[in-house]
N, C-alpha and C. Protein backbone atom coordinates (compact mmCIF):
# COMPACT_ATOMS: atom_id res chain seq x y z
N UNK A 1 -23.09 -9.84 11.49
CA UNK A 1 -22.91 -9.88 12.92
C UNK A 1 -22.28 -8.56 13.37
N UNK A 2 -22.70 -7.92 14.26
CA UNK A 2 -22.44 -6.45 14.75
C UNK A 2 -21.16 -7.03 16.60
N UNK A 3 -20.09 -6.00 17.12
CA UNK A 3 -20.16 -6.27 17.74
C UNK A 3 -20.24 -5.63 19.35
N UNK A 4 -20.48 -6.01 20.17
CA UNK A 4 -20.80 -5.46 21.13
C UNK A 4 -19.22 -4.59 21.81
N UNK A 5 -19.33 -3.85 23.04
CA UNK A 5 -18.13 -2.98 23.32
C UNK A 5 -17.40 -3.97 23.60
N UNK A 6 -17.58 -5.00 24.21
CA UNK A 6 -16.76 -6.15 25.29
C UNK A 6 -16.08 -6.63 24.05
N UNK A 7 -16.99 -7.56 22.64
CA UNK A 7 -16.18 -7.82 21.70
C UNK A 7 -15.08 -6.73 21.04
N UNK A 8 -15.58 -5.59 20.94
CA UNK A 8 -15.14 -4.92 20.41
C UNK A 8 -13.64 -4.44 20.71
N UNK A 9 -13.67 -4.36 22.30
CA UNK A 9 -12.13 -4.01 22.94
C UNK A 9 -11.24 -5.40 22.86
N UNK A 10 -11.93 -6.79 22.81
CA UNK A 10 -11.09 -8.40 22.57
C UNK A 10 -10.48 -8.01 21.17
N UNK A 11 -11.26 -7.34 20.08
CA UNK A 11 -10.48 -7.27 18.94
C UNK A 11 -9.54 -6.77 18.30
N UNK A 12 -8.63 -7.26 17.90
CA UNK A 12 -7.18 -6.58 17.57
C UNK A 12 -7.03 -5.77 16.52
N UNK A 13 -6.34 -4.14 16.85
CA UNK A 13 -6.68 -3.35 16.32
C UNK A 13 -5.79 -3.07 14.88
N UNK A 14 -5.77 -2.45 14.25
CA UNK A 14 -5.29 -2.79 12.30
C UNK A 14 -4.98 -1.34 11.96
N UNK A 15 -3.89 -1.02 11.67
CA UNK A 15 -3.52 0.28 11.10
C UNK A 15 -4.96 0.21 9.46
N UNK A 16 -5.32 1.16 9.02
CA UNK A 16 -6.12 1.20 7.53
C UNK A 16 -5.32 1.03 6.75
N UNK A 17 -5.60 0.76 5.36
CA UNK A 17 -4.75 0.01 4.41
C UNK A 17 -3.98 1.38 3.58
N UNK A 18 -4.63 2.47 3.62
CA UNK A 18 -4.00 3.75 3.44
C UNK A 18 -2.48 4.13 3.95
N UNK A 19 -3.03 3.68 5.43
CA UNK A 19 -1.61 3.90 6.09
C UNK A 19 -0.30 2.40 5.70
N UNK A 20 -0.99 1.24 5.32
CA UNK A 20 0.15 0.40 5.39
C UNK A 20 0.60 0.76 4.20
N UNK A 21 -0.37 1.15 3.01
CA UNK A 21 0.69 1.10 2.01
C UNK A 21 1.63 2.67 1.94
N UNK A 22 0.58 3.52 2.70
CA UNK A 22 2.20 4.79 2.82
C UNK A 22 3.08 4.51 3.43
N UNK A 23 3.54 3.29 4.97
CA UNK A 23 4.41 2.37 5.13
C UNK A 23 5.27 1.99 4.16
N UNK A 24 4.56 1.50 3.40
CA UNK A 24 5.64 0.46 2.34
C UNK A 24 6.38 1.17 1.53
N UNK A 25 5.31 2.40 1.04
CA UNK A 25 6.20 3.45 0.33
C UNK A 25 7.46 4.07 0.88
N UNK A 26 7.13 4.56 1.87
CA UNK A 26 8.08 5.55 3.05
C UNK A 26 9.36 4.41 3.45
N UNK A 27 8.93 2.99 3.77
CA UNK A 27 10.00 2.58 4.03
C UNK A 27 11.32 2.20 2.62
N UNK A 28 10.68 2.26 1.34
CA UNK A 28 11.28 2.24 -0.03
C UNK A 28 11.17 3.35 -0.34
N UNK A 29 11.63 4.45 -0.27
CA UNK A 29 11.47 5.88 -0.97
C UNK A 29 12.15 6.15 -2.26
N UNK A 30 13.51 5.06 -2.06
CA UNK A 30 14.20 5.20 -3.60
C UNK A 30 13.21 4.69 -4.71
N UNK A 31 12.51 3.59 -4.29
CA UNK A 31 12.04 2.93 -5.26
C UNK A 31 10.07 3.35 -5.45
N UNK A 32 10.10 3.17 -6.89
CA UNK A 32 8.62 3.73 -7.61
C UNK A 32 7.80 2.09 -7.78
N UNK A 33 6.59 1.91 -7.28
CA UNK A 33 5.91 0.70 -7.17
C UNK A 33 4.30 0.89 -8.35
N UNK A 34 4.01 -0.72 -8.81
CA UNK A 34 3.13 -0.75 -9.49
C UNK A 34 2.33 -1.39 -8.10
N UNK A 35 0.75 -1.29 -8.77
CA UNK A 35 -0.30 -1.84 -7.80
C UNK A 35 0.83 -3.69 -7.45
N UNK A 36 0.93 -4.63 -8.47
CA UNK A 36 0.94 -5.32 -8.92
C UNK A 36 2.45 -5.86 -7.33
N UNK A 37 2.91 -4.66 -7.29
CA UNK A 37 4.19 -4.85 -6.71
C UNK A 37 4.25 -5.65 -5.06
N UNK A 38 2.85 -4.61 -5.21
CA UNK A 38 2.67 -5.40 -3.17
C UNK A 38 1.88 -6.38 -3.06
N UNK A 39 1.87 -6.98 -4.09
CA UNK A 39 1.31 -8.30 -4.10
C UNK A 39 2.48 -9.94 -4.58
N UNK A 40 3.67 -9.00 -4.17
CA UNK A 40 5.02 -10.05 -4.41
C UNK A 40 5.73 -10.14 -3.12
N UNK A 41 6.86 -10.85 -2.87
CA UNK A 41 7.20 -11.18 -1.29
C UNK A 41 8.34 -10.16 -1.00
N UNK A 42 8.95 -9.42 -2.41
CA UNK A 42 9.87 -8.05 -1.87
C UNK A 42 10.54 -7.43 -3.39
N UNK A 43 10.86 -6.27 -2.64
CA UNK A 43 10.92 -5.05 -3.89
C UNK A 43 12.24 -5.47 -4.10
N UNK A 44 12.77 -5.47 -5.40
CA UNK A 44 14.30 -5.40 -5.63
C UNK A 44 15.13 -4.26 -5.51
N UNK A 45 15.93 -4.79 -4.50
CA UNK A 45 16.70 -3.67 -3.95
C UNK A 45 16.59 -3.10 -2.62
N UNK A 46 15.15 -2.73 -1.99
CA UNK A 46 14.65 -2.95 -1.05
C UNK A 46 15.63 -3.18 0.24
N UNK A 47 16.04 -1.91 0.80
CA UNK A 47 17.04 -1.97 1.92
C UNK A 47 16.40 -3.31 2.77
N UNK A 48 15.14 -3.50 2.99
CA UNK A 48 14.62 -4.34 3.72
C UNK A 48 13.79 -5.30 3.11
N UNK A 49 13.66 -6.61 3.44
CA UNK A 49 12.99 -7.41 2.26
C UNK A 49 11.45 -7.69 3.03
N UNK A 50 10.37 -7.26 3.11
CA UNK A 50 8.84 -7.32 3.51
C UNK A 50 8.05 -8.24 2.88
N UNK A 51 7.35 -8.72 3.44
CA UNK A 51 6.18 -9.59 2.34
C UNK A 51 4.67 -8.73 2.41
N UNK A 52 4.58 -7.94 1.53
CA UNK A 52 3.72 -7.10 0.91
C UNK A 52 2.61 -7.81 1.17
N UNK A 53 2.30 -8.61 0.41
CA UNK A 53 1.02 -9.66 0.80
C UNK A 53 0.28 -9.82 2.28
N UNK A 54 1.33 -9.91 3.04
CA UNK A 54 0.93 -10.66 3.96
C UNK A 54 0.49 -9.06 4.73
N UNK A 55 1.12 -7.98 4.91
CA UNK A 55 1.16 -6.43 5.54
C UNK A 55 -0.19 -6.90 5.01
N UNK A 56 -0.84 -6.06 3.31
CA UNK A 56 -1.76 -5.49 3.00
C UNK A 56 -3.07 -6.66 3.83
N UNK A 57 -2.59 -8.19 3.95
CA UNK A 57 -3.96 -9.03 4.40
C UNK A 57 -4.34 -8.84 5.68
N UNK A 58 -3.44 -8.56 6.41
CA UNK A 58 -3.59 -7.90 7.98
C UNK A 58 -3.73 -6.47 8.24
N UNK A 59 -3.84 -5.34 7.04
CA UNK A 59 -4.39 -4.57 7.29
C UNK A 59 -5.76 -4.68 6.60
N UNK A 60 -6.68 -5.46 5.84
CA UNK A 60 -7.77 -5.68 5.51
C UNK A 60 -8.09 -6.71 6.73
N UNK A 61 -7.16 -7.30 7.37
CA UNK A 61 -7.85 -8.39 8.22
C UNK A 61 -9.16 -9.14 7.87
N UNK A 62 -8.90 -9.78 6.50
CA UNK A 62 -9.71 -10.11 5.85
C UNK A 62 -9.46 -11.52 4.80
N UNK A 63 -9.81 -12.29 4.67
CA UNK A 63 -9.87 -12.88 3.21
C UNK A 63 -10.47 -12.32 2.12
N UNK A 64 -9.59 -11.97 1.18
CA UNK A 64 -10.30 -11.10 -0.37
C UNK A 64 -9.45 -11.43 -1.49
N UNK A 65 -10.02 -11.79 -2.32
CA UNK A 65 -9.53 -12.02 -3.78
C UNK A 65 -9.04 -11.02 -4.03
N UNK A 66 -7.53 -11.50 -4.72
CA UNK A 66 -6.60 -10.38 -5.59
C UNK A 66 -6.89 -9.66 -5.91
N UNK A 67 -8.02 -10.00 -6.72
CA UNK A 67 -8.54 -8.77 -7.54
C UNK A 67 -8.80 -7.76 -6.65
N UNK A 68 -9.86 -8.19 -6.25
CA UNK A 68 -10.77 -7.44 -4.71
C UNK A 68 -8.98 -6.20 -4.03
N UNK A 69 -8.26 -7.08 -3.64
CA UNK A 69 -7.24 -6.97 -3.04
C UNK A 69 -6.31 -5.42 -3.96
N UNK A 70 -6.43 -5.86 -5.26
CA UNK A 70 -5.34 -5.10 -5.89
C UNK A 70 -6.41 -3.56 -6.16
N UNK A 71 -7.97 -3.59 -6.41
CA UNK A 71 -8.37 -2.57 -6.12
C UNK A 71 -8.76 -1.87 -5.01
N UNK A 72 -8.23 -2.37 -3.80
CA UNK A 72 -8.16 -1.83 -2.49
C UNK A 72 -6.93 -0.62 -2.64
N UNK A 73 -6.03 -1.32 -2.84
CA UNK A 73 -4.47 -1.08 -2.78
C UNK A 73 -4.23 -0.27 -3.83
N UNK A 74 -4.57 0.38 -5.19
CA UNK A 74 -4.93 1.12 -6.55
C UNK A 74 -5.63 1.86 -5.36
N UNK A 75 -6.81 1.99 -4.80
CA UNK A 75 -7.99 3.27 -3.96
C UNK A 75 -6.99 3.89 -3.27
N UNK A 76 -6.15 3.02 -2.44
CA UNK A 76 -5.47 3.58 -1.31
C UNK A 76 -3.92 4.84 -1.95
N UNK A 77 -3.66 3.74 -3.12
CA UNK A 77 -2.34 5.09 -3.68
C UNK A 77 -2.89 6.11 -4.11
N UNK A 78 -4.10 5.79 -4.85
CA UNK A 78 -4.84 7.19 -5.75
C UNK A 78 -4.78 7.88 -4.70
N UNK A 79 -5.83 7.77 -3.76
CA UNK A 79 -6.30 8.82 -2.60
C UNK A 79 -4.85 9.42 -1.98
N UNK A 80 -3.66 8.75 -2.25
CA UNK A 80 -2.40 9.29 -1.32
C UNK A 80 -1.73 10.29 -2.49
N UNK A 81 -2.20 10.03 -3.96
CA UNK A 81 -1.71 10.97 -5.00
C UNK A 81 -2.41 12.40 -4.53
N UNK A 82 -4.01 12.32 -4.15
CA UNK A 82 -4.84 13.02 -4.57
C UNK A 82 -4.48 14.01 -3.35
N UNK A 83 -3.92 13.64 -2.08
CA UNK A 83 -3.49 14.18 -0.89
C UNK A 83 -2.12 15.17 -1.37
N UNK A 84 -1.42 14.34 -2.27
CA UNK A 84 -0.22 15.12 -2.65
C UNK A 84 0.90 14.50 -1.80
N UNK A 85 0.61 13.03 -1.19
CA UNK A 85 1.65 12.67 -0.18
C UNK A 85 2.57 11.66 -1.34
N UNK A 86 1.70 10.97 -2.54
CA UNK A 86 2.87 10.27 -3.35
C UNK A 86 2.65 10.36 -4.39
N UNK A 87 3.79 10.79 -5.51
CA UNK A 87 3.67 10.69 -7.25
C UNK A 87 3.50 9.61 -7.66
N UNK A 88 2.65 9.96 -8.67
CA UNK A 88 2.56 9.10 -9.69
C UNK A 88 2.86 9.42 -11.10
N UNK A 89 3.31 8.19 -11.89
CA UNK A 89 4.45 8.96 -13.15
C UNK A 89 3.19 7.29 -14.14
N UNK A 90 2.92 7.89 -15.24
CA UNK A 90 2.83 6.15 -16.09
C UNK A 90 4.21 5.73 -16.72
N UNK A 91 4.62 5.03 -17.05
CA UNK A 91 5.68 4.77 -17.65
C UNK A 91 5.69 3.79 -18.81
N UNK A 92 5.60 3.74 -20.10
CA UNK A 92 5.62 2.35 -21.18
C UNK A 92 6.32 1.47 -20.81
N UNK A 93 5.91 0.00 -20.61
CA UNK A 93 6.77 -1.19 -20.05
C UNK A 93 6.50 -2.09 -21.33
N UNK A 94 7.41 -3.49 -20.88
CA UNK A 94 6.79 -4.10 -21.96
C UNK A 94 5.42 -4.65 -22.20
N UNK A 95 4.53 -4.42 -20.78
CA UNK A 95 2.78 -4.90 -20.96
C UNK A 95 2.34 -3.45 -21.04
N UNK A 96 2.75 -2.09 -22.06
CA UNK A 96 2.19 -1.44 -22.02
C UNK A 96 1.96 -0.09 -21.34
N UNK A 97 1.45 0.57 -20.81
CA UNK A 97 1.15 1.84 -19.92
C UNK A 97 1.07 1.09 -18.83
N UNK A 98 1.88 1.33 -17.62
CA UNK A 98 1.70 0.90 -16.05
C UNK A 98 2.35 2.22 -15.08
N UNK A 99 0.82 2.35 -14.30
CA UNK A 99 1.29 3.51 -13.42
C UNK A 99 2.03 3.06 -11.70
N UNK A 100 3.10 3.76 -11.60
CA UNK A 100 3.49 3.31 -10.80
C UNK A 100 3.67 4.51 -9.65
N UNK A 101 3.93 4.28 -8.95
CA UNK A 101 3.62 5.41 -7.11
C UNK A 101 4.98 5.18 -6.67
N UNK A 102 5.32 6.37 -6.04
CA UNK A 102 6.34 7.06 -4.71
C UNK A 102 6.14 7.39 -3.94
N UNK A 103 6.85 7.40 -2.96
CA UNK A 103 6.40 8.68 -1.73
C UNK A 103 7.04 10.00 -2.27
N UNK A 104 6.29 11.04 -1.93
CA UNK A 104 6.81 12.40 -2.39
C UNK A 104 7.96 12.57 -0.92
N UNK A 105 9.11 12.54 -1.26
CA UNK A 105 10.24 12.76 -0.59
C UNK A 105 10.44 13.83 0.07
N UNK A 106 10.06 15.62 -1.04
CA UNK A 106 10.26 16.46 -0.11
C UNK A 106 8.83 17.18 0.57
N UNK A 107 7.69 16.25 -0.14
CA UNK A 107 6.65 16.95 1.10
C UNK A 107 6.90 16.19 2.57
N UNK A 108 7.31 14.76 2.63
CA UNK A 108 7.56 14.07 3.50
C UNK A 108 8.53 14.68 4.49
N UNK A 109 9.67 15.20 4.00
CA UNK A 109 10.71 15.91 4.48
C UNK A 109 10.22 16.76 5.32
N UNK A 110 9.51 17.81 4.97
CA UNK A 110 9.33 18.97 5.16
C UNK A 110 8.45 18.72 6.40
N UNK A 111 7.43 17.91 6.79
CA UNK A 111 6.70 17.19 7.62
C UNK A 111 7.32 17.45 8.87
C-alpha cells in the first residue's frame, strides 16, 4: 500500500534508527554498549534509566523480530563507526569476542 500526500502529512513522523541509536549513545557517553544492550530496559549506571526497546520500535515504527531488530541496530552503529562519530573496541567476555560501541567524545565535542 503506497501513500497518498493527505495520508502522508496524517502520519507521524520518526527520527531514523541511525539517529536514535546516536541518541542513546550521546545520552550514555561514559558507558560502551553491545548490539545486545538496547534490547534491555536500561544501561547500568545510566545517569538516566530509558527503555531501549521500546526507542529503537518507534523508530522502526514497525513490528520486527529481534533478530530482524538487532541487525538493524549492528547496520546503524557500524555505519556511525564508519562516519567516525562512535568507537568500536572488541573486548573477550565470558561468551567470547563481543564488540561493543561509544560515542566518540572528542569528535562530538569539537562539533
Amino acid at each position: 500500500m503506497t501513500l497518498d500526500e493527505a495520508d502522508w502529512n496524517e502520519a507521524e513522523p520518526f527520527k531514523d534508527v541511525l539517529t536514535q541509536v546516536r541518541d542513546v549513545l550521546a545520552a550514555d557517553a561514559a558507558h560502551a554498549y553491545r548490539v545486545r544492550d538496547f534490547f534491555r530496559d536500561a544501561a547500568p549506571g545510566a545517569p538516566r534509566a530509558f527503555d531501549l526497546l521500546n526507542t529503537l520500535l518507534a523508530a522502526l515504527s514497525q513490528r520486527t523480530s529481534r533478530e530482524r531488530s538487532e541487525a538493524v541496530v549492528e547496520a546503524a552503529l557500524e555505519t556511525l563507526v564508519y562516519r567516525g562519530e562512535v568507537e568500536k573496541r572488541i573486548a573477550n567476555v565470558e561468551d567470547g569476542a563481543v564488540a561493543y560501541y561509544r560515542i566518540d567524545t572528542e569528535r562530538t565535542d569539537t562539533e
